[in-house]
N, C-alpha and C. Protein backbone atom coordinates (compact mmCIF):
# COMPACT_ATOMS: atom_id res chain seq x y z
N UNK A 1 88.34 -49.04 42.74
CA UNK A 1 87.24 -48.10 42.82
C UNK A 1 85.93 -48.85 43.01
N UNK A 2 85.44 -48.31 43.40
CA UNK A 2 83.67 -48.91 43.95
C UNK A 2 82.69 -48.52 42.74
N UNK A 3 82.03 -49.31 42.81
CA UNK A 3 81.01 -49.59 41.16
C UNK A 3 80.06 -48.28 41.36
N UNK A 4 79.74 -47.76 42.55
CA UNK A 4 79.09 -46.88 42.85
C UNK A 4 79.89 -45.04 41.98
N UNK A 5 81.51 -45.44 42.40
CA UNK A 5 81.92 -44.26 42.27
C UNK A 5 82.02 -44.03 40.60
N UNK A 6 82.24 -45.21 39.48
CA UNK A 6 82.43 -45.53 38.18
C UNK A 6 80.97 -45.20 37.92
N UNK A 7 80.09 -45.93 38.19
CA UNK A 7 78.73 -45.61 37.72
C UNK A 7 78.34 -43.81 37.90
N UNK A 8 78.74 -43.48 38.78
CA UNK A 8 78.52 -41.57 38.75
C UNK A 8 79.00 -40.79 38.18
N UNK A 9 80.45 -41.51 38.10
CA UNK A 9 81.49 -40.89 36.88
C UNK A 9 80.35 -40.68 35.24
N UNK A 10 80.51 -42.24 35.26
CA UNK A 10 79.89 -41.65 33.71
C UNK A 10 78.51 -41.41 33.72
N UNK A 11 77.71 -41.08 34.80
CA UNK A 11 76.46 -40.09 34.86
C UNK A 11 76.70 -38.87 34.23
N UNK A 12 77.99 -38.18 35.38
CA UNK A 12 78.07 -37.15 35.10
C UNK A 12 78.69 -36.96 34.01
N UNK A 13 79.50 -37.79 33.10
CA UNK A 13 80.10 -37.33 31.48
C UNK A 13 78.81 -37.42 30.70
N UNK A 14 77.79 -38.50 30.94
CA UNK A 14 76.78 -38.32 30.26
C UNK A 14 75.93 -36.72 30.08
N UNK A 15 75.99 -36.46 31.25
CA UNK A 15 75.28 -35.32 31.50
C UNK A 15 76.16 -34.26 31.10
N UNK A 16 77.64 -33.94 31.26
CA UNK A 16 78.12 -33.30 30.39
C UNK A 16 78.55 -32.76 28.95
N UNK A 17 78.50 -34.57 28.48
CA UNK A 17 78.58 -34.70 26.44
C UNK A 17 77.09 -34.16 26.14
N UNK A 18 76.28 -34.45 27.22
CA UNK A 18 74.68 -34.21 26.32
C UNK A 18 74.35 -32.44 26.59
N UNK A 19 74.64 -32.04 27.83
CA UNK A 19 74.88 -30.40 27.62
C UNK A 19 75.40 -29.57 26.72
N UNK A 20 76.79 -30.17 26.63
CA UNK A 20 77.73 -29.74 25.31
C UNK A 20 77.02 -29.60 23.77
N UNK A 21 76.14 -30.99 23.72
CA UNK A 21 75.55 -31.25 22.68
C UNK A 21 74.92 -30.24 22.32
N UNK A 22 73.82 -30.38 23.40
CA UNK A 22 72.51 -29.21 23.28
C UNK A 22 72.97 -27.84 23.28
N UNK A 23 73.74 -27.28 23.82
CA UNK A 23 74.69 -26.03 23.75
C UNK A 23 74.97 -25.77 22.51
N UNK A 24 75.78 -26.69 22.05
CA UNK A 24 76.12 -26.61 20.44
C UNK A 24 75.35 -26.85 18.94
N UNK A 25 74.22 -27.50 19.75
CA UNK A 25 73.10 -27.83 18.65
C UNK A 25 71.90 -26.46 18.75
N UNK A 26 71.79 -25.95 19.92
CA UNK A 26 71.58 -24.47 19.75
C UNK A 26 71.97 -23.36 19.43
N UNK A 27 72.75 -23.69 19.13
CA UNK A 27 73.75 -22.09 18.79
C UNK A 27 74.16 -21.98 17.47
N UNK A 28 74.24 -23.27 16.66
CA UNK A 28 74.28 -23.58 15.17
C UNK A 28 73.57 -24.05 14.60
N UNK A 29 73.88 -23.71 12.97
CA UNK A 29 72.78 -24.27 12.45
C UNK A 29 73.59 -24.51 11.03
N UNK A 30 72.72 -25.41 10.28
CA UNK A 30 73.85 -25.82 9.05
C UNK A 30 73.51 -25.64 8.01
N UNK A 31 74.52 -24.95 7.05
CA UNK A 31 74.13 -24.20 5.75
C UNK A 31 75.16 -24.92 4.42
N UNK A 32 73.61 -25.39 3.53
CA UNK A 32 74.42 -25.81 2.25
C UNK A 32 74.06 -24.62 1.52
N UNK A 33 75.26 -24.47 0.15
CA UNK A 33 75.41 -24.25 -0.33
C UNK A 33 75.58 -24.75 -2.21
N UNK A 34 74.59 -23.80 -2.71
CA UNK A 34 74.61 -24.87 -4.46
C UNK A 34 74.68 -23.69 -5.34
N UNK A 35 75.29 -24.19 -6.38
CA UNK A 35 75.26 -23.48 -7.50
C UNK A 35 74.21 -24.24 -8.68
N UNK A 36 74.37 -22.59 -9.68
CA UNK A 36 73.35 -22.55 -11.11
C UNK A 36 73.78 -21.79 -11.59
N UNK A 37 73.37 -22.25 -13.05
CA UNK A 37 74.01 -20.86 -14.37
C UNK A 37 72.64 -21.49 -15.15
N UNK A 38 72.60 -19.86 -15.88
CA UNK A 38 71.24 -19.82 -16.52
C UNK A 38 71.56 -20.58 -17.75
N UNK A 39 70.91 -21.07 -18.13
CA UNK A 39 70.80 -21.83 -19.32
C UNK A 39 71.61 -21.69 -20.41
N UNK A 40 72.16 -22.53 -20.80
CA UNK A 40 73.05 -21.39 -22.05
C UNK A 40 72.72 -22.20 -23.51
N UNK A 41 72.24 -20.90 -24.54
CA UNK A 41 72.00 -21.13 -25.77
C UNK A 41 72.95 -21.41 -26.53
N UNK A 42 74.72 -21.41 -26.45
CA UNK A 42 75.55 -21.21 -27.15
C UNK A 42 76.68 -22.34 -27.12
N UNK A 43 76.16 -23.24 -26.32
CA UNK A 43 76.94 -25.17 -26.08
C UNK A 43 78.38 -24.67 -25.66
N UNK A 44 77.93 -23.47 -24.20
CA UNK A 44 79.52 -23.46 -23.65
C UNK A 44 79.38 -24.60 -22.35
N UNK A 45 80.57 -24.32 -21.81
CA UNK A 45 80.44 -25.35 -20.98
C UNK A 45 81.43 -24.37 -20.28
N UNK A 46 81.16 -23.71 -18.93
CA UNK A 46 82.41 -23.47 -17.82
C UNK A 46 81.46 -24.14 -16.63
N UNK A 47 83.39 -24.36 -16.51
CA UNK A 47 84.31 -25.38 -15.14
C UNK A 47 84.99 -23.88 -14.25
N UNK A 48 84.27 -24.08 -13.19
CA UNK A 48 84.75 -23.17 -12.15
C UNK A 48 86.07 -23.84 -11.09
N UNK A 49 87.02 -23.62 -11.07
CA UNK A 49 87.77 -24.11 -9.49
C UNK A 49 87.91 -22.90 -8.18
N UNK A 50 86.80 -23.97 -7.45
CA UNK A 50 87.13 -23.25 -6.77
C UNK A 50 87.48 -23.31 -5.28
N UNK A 51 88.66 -22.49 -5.05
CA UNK A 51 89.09 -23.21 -3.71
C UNK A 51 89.53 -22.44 -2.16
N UNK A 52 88.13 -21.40 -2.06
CA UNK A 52 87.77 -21.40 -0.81
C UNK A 52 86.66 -20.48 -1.12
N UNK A 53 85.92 -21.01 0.21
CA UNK A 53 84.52 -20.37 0.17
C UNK A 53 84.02 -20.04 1.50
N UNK A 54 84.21 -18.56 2.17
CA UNK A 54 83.60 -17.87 3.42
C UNK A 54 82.31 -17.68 3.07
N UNK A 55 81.83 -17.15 4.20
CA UNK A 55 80.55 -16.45 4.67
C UNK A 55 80.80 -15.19 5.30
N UNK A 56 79.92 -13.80 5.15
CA UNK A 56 79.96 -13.16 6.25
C UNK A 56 79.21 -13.17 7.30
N UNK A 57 79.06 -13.44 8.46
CA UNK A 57 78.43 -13.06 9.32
C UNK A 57 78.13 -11.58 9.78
N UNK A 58 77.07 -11.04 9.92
CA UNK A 58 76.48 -9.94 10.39
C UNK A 58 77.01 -9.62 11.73
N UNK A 59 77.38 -8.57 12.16
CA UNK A 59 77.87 -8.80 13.74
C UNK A 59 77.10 -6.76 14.14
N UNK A 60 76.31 -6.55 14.97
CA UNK A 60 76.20 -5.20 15.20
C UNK A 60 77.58 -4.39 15.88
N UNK A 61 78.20 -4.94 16.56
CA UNK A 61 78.81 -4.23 17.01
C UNK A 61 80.22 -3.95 16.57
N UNK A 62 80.01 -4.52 15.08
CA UNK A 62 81.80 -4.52 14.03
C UNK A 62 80.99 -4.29 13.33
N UNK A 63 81.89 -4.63 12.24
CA UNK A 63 81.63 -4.37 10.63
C UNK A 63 81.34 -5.99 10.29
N UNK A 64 80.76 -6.96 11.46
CA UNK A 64 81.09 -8.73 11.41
C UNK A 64 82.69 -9.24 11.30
N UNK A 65 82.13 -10.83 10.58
CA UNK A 65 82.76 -11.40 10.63
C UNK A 65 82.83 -12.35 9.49
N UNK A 66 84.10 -12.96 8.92
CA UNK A 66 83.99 -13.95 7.76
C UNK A 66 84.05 -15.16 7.94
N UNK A 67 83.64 -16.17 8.10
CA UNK A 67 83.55 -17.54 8.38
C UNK A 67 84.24 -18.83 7.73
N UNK A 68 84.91 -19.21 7.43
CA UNK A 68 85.65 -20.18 6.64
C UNK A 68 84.53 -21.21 6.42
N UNK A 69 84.02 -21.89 5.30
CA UNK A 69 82.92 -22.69 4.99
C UNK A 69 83.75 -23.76 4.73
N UNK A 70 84.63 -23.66 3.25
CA UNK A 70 85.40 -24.82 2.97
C UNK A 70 86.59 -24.31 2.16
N UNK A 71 87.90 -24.88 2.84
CA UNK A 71 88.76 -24.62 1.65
C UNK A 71 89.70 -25.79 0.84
N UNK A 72 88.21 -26.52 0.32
CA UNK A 72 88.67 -27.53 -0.63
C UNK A 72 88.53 -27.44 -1.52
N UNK A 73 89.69 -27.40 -2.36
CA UNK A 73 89.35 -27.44 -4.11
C UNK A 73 88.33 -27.98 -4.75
N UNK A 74 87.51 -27.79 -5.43
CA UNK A 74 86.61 -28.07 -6.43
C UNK A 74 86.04 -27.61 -7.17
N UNK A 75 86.52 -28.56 -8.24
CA UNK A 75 86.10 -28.12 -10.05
C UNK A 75 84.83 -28.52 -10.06
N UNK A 76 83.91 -27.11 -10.23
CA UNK A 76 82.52 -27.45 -10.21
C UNK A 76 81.98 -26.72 -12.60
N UNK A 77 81.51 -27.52 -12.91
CA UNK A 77 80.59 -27.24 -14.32
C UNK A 77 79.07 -26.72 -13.70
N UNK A 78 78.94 -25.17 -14.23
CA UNK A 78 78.34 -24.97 -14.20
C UNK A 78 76.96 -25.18 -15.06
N UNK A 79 76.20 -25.30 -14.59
CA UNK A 79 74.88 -25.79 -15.69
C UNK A 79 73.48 -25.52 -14.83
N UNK A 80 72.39 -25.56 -15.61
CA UNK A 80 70.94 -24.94 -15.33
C UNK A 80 70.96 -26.02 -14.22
N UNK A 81 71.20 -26.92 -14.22
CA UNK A 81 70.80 -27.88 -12.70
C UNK A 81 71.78 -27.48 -11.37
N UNK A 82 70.80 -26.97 -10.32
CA UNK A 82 71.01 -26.65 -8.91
C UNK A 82 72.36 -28.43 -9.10
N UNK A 83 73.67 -27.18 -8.67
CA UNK A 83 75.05 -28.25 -8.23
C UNK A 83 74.96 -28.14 -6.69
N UNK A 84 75.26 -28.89 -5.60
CA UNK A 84 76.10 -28.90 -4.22
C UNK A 84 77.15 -28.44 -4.76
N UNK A 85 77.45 -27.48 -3.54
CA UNK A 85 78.73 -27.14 -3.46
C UNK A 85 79.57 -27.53 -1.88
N UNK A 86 79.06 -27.13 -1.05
CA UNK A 86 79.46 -27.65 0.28
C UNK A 86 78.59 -27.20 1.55
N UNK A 87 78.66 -27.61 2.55
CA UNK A 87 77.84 -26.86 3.09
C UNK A 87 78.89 -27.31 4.84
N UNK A 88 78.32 -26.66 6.30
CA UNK A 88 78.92 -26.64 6.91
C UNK A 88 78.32 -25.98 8.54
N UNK A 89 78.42 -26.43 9.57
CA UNK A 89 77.66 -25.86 10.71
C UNK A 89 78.14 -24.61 10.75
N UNK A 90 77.38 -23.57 10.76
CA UNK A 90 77.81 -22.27 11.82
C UNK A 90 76.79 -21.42 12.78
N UNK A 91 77.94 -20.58 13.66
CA UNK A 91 76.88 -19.84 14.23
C UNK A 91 75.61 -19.14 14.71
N UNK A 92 74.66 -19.35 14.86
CA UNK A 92 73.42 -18.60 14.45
C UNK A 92 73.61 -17.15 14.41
N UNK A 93 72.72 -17.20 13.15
CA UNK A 93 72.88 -15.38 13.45
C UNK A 93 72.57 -14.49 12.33
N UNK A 94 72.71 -13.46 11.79
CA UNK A 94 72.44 -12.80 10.43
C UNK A 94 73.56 -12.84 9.28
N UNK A 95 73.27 -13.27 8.10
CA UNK A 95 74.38 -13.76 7.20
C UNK A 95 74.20 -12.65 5.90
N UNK A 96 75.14 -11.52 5.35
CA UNK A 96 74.99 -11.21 3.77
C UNK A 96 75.65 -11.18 2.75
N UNK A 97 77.01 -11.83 2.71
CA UNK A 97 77.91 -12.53 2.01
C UNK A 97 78.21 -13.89 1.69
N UNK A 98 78.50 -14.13 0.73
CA UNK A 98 79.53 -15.19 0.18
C UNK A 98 80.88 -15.36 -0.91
N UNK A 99 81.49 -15.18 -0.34
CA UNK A 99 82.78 -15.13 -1.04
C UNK A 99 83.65 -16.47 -1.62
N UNK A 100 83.59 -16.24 -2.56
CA UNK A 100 83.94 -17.60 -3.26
C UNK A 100 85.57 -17.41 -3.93
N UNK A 101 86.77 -17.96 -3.65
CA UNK A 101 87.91 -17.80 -4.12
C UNK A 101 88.06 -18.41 -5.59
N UNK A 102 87.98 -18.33 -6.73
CA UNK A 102 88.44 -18.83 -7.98
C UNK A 102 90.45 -18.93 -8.73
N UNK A 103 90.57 -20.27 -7.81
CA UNK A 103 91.42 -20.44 -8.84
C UNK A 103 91.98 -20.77 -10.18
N UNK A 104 90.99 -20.89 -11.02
CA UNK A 104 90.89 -21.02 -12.41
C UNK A 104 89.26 -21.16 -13.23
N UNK A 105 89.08 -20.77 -14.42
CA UNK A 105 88.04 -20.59 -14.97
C UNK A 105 88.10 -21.11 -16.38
N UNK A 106 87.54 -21.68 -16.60
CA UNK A 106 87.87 -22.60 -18.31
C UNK A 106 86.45 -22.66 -18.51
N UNK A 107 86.70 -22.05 -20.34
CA UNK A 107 85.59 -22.42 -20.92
C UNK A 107 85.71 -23.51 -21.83
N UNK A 108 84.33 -24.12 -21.98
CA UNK A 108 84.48 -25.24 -23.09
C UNK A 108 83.87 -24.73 -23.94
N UNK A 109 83.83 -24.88 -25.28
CA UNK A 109 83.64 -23.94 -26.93
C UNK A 109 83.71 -24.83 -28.10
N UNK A 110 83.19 -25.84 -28.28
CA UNK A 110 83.45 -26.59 -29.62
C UNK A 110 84.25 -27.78 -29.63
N UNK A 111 84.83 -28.28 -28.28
CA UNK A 111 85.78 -28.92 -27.80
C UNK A 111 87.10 -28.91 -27.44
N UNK A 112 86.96 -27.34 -27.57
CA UNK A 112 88.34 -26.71 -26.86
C UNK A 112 88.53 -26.07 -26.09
N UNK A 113 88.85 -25.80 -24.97
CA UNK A 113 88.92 -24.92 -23.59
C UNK A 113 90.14 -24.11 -24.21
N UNK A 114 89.33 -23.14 -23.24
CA UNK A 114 89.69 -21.68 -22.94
C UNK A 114 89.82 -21.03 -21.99
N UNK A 115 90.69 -20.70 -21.54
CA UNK A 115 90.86 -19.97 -19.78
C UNK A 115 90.15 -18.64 -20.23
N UNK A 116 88.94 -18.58 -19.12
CA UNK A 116 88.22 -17.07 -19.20
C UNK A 116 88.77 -16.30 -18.37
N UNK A 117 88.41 -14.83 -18.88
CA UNK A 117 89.10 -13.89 -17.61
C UNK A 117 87.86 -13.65 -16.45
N UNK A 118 88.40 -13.45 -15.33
CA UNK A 118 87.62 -13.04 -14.26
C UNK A 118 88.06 -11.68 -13.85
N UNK A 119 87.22 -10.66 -13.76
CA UNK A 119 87.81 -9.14 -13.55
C UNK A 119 88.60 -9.28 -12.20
N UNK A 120 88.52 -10.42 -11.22
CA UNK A 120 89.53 -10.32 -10.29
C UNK A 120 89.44 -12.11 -9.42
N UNK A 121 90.01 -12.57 -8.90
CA UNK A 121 89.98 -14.09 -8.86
C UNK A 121 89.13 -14.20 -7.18
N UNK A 122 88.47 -13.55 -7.56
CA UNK A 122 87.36 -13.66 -6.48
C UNK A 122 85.46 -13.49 -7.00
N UNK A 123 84.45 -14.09 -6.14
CA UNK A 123 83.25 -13.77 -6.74
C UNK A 123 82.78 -13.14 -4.98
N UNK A 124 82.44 -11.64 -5.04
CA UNK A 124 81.76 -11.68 -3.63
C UNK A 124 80.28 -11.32 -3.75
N UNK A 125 79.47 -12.34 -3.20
CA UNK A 125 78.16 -12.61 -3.51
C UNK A 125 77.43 -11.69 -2.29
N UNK A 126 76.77 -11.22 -2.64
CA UNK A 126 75.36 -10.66 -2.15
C UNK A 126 74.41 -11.67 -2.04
N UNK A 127 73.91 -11.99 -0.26
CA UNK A 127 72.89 -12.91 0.00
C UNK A 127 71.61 -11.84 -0.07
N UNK A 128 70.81 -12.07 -1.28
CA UNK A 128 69.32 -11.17 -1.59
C UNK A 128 68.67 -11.19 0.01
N UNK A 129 68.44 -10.08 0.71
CA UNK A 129 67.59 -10.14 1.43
C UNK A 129 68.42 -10.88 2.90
N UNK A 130 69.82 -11.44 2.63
CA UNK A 130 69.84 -12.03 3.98
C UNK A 130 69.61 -13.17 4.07
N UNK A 131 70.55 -13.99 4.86
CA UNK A 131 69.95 -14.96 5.70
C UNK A 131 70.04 -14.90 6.98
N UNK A 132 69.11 -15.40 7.94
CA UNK A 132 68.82 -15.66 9.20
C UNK A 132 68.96 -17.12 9.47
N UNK A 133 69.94 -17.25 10.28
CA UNK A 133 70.23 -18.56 10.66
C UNK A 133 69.96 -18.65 11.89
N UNK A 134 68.90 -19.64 12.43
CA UNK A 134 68.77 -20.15 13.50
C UNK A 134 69.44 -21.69 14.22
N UNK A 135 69.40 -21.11 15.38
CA UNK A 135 69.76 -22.42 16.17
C UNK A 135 69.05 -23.72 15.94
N UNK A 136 69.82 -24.62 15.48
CA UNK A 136 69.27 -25.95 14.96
C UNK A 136 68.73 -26.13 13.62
N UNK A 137 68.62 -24.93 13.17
CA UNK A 137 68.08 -24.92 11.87
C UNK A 137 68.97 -25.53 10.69
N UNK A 138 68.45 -25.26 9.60
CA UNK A 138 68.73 -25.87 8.04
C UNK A 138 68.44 -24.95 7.89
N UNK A 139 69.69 -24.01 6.55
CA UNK A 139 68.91 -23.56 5.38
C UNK A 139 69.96 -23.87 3.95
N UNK A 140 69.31 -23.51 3.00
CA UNK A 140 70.10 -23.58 1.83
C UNK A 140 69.99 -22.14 0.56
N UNK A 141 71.37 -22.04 0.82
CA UNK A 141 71.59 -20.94 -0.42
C UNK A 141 72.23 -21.36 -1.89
N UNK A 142 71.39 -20.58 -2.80
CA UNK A 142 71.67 -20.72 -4.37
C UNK A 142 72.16 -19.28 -4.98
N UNK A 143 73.19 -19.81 -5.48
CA UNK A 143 74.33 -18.72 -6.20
C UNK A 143 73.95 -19.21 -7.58
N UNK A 144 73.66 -17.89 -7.53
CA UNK A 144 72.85 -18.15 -9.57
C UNK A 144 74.22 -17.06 -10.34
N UNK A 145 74.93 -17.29 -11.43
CA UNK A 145 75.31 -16.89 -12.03
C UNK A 145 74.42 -16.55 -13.23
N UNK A 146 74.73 -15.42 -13.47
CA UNK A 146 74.05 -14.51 -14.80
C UNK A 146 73.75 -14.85 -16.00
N UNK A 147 75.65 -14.62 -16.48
CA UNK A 147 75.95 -14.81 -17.89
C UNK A 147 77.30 -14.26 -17.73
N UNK A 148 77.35 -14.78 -19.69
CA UNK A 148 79.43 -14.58 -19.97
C UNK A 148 79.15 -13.86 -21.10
N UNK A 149 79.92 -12.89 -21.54
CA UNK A 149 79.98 -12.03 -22.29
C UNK A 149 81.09 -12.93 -23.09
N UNK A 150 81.19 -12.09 -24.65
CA UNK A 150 82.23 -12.15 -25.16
C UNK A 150 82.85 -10.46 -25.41
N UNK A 151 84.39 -10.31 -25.52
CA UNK A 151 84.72 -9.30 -25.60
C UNK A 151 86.12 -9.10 -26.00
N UNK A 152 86.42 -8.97 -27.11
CA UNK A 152 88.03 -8.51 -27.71
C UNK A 152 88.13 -9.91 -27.58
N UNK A 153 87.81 -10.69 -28.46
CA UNK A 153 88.56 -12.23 -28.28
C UNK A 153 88.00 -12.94 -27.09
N UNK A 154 87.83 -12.44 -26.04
CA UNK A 154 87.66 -12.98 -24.56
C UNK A 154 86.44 -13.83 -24.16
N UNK A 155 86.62 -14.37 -23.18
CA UNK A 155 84.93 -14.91 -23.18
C UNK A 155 84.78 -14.13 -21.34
N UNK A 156 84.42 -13.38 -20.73
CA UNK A 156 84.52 -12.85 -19.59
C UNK A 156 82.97 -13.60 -18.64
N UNK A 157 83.60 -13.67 -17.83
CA UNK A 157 82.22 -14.27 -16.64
C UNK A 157 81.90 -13.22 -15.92
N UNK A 158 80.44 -12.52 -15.59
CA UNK A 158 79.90 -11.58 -15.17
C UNK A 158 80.17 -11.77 -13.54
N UNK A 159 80.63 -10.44 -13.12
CA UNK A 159 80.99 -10.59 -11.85
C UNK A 159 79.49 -10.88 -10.76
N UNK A 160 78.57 -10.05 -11.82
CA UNK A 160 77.31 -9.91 -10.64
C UNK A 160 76.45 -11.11 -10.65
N UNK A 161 76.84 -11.49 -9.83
CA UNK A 161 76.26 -13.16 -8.92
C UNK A 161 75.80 -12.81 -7.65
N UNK A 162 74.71 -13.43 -7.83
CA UNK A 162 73.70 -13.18 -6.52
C UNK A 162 73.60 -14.81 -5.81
N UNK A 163 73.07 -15.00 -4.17
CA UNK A 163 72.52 -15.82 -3.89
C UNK A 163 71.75 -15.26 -3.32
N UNK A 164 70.41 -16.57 -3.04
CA UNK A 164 69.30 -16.60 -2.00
C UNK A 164 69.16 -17.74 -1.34
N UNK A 165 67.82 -17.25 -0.48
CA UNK A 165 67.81 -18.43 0.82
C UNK A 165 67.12 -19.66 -0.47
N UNK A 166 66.75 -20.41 -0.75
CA UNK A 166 65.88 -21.63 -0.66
C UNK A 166 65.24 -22.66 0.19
N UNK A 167 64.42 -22.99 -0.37
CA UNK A 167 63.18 -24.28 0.22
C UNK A 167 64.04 -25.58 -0.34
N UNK A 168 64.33 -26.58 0.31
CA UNK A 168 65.25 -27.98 -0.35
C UNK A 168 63.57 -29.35 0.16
């Protein structure tokens, strides 16, 4: 082959990987995700596992769409300090869910764990207000948990968990 015809070749892959790029660096944008639990007066300690975590996407012309974020296990302790949880490129576009899969819930109590109940082994979060994800953008959402009741023996984790957008 002639140095002429090799040298155009990878012009044009250049010019193709860097289209691709820009194509794809416009159209997504990448969203972490962190947790928080309000402070707790009572020296519990819960350990969330949890092992998968969608998004919904907004779609007008469905009911949307759910997004797979991550489905890697992790035992996250909840506590007043903003945790990472994962985060991940997607789509641009309007976001008002987060669905978080819980496969186990343990409380800590004096130095003894306790499996808490969850009214169902799912948390589906309400994004306050929405997010708007733009092309190329950053944003970051915080899933604040409430509080845990006690009840008949039980220690129960409040289903109503909210997130919002944040400033990082």
């Amino acid at each position: 082959m002639s140095r002429g015809i090799i040298i155009g070749l990878v012009i044009i892959i250049l010019i193709a990987g860097g289209a691709y790029y820009a194509y794809y660096y416009f159209t997504t944008g990448n969203v972490s995700i962190y947790l928080q639990d309000a402070p707790s007066s009572q020296g519990l300690k819960i350990y969330l596992t949890i092992s998968s975590i969608m998004i919904h996407k907004v779609n007008s012309a469905s009911n949307g769409s759910w997004i797979l974020v991550s489905n890697k296990s992790i035992t996250v302790l909840l506590t007043s300090n903003i945790t990472f949880l994962a985060s991940a490129r997607l789509p641009a576009g309007q976001y008002n869910e987060i669905f978080l899969e819980i496969s186990s819930a343990k409380v800590e109590l004096g130095g003894v764990n306790i499996s808490a109940n969850l009214p169902s082994a799912v948390f589906k979060i309400h994004i306050v207000n929405g997010m708007d994800l733009k092309g190329g953008s950053s944003e970051s959402l915080l899933i604040s948990f409430p509080h845990i009741t006690f009840s008949n023996g039980e220690i129960i984790i409040s289903p109503s968990v909210t997130a919002q957008v944040i400033s990082q």
